[in-house]
Protein backbone atom coordinates (compact mmCIF):
# COMPACT_ATOMS: atom_id res chain seq x y z
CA UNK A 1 0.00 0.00 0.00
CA UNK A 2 1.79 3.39 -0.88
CA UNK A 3 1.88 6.39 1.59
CA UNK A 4 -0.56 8.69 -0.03
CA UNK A 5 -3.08 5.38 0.13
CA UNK A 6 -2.31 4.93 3.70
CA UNK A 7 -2.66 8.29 4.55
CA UNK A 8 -6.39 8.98 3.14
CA UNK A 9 -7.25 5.19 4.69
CA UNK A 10 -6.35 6.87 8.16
CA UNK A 11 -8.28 9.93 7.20
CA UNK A 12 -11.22 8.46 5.95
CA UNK A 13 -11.52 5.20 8.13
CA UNK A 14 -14.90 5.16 10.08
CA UNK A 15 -13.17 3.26 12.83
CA UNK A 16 -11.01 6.06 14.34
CA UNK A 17 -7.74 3.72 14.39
CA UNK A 18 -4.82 5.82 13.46
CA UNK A 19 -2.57 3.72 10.84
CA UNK A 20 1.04 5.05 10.47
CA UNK A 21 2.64 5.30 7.85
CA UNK A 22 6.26 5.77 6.46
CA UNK A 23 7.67 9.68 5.86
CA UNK A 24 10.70 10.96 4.56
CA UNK A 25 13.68 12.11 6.03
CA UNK A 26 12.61 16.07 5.66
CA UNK A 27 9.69 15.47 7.41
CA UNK A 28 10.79 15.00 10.48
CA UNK A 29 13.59 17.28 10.83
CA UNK A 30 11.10 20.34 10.79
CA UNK A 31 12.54 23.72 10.97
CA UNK A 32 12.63 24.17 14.74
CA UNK A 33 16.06 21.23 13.87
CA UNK A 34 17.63 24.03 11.44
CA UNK A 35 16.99 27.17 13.36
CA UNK A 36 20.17 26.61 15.90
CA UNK A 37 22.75 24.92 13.04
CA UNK A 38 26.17 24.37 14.60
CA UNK A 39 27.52 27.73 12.96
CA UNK A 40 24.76 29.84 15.23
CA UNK A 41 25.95 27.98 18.32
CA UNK A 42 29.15 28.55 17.26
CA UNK A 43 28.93 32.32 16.96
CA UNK A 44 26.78 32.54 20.22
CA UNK A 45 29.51 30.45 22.42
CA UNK A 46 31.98 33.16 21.07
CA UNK A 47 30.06 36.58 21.57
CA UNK A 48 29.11 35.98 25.78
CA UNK A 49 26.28 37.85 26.24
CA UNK A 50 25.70 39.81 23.01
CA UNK A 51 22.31 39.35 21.45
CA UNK A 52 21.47 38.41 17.76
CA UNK A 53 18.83 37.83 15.77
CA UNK A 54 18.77 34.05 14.50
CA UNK A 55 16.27 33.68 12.55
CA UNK A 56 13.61 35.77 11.09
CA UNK A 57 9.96 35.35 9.10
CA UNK A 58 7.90 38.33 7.44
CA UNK A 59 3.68 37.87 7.02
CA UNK A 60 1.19 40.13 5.94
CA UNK A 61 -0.71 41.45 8.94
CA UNK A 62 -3.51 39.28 7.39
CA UNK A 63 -1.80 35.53 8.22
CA UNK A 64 -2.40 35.39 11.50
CA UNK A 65 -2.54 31.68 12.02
CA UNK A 66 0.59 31.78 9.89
CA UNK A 67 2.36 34.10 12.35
CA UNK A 68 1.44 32.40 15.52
CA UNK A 69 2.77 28.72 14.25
CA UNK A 70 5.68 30.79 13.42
CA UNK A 71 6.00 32.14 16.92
CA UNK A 72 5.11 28.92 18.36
CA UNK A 73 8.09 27.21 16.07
CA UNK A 74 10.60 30.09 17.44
CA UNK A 75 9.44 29.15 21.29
CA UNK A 76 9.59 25.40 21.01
CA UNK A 77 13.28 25.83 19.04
CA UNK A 78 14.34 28.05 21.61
CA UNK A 79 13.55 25.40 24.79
CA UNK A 80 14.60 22.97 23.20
CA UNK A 81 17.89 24.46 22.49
CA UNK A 82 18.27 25.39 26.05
CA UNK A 83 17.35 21.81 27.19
CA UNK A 84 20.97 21.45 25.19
CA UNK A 85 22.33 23.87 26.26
CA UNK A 86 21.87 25.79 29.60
CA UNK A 87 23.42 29.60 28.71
CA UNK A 88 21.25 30.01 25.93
CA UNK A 89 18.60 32.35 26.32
CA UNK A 90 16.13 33.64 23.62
CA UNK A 91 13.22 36.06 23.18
CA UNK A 92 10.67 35.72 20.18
CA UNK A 93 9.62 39.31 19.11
CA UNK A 94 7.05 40.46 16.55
CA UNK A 95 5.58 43.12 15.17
CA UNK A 96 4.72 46.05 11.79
CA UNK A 97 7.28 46.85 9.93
CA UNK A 98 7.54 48.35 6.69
CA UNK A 99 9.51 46.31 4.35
CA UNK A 100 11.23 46.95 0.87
CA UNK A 101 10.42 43.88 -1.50
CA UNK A 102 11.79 43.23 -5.10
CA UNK A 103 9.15 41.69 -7.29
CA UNK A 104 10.20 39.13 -10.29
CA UNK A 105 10.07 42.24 -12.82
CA UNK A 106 12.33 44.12 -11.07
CA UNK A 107 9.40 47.06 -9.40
CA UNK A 108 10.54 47.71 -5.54
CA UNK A 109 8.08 48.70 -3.22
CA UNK A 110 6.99 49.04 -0.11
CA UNK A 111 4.50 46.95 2.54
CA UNK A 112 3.68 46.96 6.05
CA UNK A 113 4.47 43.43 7.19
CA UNK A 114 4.46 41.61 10.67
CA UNK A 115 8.36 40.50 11.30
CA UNK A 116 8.34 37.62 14.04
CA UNK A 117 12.15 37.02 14.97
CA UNK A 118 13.88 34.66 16.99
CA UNK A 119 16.62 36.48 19.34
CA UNK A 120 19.12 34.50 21.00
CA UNK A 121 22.71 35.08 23.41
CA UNK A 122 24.88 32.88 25.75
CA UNK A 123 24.78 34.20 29.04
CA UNK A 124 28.07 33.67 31.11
């Protein structure tokens, strides 16, 4: 039986009994697993107790489920990174900002978009 089959059979099934089924690889390392690479640990360990800004996601004010997963991704990367490591701290900020964007024919403009960022040092 192939994935996608299993996958409407446990969607679809009157009985309620979950089947599982097989996923790839770049499933389950979601991006909470690529937010703190070794390189960002790297430059944290080495800058005690200066603050930077890890990671970063832009939304129109509109996607608000769409910002809170985001948030909720930044918060769940952040303890588990400090699970890992203890002088880790982190802050998830958001909020309007007025962005320059590029479209494919080369126009720039200008949008009010909601900015949730991830914010993270290594206290001594």
């Amino acid at each position: 039986m192939s994935t996608q089959e299993v996958q409407y059979e446990s969607t679809t099934s009157t009985s309620k009994v979950f089947v599982p089924y097989s996923v790839d690889g770049d499933t389950v390392n979601t991006s909470r697993a690529l937010i703190f690479r070794a390189e960002i640990i790297e430059l944290l360990s080495e800058n005690h107790n200066k603050w930077f800004c890890v990671d970063e996601a832009f939304f129109t004010k509109e996607e608000r489920n769409e910002i809170l997963s985001k948030r909720s991704t930044y918060y769940t990367a952040g303890k588990n990174i400090q699970k890992k490591f203890k002088n880790i701290e982190f802050r998830v900020k958001g909020g309007m900002e007025n962005v320059s964007q590029k479209m494919t024919n080369g126009f720039d403009f200008q949008s009010d978009m909601h900015a949730v960022r991830l914010y993270a040092t290594w206290t001594s």
